[in-house]
Protein backbone atom coordinates (compact mmCIF):
# COMPACT_ATOMS: atom_id res chain seq x y z
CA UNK A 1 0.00 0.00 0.00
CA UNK A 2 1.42 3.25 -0.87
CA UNK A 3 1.65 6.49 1.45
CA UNK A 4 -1.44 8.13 -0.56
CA UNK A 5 -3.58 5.59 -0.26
CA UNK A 6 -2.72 4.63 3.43
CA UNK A 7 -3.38 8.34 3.76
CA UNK A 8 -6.96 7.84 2.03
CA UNK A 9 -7.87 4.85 3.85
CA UNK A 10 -7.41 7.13 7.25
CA UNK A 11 -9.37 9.51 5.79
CA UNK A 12 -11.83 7.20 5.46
CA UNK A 13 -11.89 5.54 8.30
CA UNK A 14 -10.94 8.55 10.95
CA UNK A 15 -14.96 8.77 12.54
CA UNK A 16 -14.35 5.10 13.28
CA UNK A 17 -11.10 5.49 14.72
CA UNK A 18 -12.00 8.64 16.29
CA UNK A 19 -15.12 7.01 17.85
CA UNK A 20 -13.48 3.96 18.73
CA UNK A 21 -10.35 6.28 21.02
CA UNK A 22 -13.55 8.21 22.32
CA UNK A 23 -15.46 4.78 23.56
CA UNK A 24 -12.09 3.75 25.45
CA UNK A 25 -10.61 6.87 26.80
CA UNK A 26 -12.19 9.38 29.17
CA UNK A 27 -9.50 12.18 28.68
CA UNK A 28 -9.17 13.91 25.94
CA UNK A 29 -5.55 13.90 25.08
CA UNK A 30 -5.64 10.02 25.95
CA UNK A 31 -7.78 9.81 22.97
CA UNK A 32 -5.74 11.64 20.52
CA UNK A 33 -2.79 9.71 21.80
CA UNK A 34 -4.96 5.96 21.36
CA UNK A 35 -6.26 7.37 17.59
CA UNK A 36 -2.67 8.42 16.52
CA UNK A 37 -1.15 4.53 17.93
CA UNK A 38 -4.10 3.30 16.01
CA UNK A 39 -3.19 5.06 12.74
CA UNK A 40 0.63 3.62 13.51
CA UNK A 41 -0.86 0.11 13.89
CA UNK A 42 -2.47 -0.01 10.55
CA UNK A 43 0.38 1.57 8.98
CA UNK A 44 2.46 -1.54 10.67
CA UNK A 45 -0.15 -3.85 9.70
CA UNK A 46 -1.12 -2.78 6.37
CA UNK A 47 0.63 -5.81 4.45
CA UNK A 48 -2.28 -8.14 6.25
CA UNK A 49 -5.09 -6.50 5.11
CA UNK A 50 -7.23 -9.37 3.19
CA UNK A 51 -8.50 -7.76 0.13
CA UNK A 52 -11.21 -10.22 0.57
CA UNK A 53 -13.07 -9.07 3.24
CA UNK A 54 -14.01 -5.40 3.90
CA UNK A 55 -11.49 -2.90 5.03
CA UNK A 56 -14.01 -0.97 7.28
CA UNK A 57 -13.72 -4.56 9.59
CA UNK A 58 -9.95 -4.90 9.35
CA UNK A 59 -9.48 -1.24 10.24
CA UNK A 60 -11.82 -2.12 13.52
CA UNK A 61 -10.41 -4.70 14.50
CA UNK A 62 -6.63 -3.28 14.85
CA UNK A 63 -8.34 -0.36 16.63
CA UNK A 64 -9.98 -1.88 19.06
CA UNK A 65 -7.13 -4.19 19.85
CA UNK A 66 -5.09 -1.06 20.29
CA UNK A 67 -7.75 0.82 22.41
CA UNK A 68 -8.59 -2.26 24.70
CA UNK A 69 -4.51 -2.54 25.13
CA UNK A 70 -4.48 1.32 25.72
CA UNK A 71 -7.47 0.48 28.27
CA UNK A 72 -5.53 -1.66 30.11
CA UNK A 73 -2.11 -0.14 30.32
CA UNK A 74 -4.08 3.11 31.58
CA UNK A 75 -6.05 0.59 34.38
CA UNK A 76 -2.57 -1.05 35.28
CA UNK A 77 -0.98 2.48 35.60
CA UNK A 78 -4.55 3.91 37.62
CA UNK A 79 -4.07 0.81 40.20
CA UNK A 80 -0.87 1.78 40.79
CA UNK A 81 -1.61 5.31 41.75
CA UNK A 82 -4.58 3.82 43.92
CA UNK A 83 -6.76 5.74 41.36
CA UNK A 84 -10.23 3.98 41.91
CA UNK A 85 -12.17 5.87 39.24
CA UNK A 86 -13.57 3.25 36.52
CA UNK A 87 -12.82 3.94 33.14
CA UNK A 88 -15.85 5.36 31.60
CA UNK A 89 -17.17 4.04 27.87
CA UNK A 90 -18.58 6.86 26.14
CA UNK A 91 -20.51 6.08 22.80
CA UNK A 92 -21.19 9.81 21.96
CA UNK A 93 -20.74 12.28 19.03
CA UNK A 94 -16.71 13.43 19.52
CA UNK A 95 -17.63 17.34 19.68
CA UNK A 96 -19.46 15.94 22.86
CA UNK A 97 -22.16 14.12 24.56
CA UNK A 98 -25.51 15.16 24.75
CA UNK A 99 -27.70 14.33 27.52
CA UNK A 100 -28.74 10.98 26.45
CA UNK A 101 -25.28 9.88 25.20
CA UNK A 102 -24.35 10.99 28.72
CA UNK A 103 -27.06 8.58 30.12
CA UNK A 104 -26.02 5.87 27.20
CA UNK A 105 -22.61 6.57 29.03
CA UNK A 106 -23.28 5.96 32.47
CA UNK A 107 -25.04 2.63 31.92
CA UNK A 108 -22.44 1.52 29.63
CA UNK A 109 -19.31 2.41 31.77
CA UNK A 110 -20.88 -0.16 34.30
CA UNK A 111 -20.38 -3.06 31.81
CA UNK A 112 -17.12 -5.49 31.70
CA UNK A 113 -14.66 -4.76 29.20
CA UNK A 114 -15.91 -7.10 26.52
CA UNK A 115 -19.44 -6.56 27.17
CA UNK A 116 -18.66 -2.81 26.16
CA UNK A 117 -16.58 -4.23 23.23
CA UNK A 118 -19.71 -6.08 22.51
CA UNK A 119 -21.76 -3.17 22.46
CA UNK A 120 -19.45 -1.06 20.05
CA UNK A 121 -19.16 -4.00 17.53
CA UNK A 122 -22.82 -3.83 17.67
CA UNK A 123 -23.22 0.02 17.34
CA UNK A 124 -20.89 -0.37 14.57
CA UNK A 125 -23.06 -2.17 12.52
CA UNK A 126 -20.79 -5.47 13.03
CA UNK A 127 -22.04 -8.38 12.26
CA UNK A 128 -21.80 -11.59 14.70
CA UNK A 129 -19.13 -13.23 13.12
CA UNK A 130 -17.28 -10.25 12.61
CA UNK A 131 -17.53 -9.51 16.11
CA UNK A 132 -16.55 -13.22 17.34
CA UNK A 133 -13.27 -13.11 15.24
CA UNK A 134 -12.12 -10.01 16.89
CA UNK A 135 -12.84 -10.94 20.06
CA UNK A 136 -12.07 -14.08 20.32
CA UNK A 137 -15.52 -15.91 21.10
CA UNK A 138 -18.14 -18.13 19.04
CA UNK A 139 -21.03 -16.41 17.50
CA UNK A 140 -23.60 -17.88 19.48
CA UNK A 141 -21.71 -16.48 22.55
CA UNK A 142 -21.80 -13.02 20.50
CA UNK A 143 -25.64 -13.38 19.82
CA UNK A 144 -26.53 -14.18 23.74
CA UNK A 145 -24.41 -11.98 25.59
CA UNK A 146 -25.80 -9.12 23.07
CA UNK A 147 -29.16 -10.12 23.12
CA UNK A 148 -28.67 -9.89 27.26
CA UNK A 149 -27.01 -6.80 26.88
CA UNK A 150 -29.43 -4.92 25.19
CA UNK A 151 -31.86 -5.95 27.69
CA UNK A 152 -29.70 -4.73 30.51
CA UNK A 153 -29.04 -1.20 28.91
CA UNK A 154 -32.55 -1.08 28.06
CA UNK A 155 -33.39 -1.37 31.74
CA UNK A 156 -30.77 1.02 32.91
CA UNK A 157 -31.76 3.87 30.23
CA UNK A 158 -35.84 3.15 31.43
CA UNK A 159 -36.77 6.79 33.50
CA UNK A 160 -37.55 6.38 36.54
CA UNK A 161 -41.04 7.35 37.63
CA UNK A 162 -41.37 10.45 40.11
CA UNK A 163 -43.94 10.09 42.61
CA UNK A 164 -46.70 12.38 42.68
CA UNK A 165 -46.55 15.73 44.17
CA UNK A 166 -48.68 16.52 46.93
CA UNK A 167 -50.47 19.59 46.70
């Protein structure tokens, strides 16, 4: 692959990758710093992409790899420093969240690290097997925990009812 189209395919691909940094990271230079390793891990990987299948997956795949190890380098480092905060999982717009991607944000920054890799392969428009090859699971295991998942956010996103007021 040559250095203009490298160039074009991160082009292409930069609201994935940029989406992908803002779903791992909570601060804001983290994420510039997880999208730039990402753009140096397809340029390292480049010579695997399978012209076969679509680039959009391969491009997602080496991302997420990248932010998850990010993820965890950053958790290692926050243990270390006693740091309790979780790592929050944002699925918003990157200018910023807007009150329900804050509330998407909240629930989701509760979940396991591959449930919320679950749930960004799905908001991705992944499908199953895509998402099992990534991560390393069967596609059955992909369906269920999904199917569970979606149930669970739908639960946490419900409003709560306010009682009454009394007059």
């Amino acid at each position: 692959m040559t250095p203009e189209a490298f160039t074009e395919l991160l082009r292409r691909h930069t609201p994935l990758i940029r989406r992908i940094a803002f779903a791992w990271c909570k601060d804001p230079g983290e994420r510039e710093d997880v999208a730039q390793e990402i753009a140096c891990q397809l340029w390292r990987s480049k010579d695997r992409l399978d012209p076969d299948r679509r680039e959009s997956t391969w491009v997602w795949r080496v991302a997420l790899n990248v932010a998850i190890s990010s993820h965890r380098r950053q958790a290692r480092h926050d243990r270390r420093r006693d740091d309790r905060d979780p790592a929050l999982f944002a699925l918003a717009p990157v200018d910023g969240p807007d009150e329900d991607s804050e509330r998407l944000h909240a629930a989701i920054g509760e979940l396991p690290p591959l449930d919320r890799a679950l749930v960004l392969s799905w908001l991705e428009g992944n499908d199953h097997r895509t998402t099992a090859e990534a991560l390393g699971i069967s596609e059955s295991n992909v369906g269920t925990r999904l199917q569970r998942l979606k149930a669970r956010l739908r639960a946490l996103l419900q409003p709560t009812p306010h009682p009454p007021e009394r007059g």
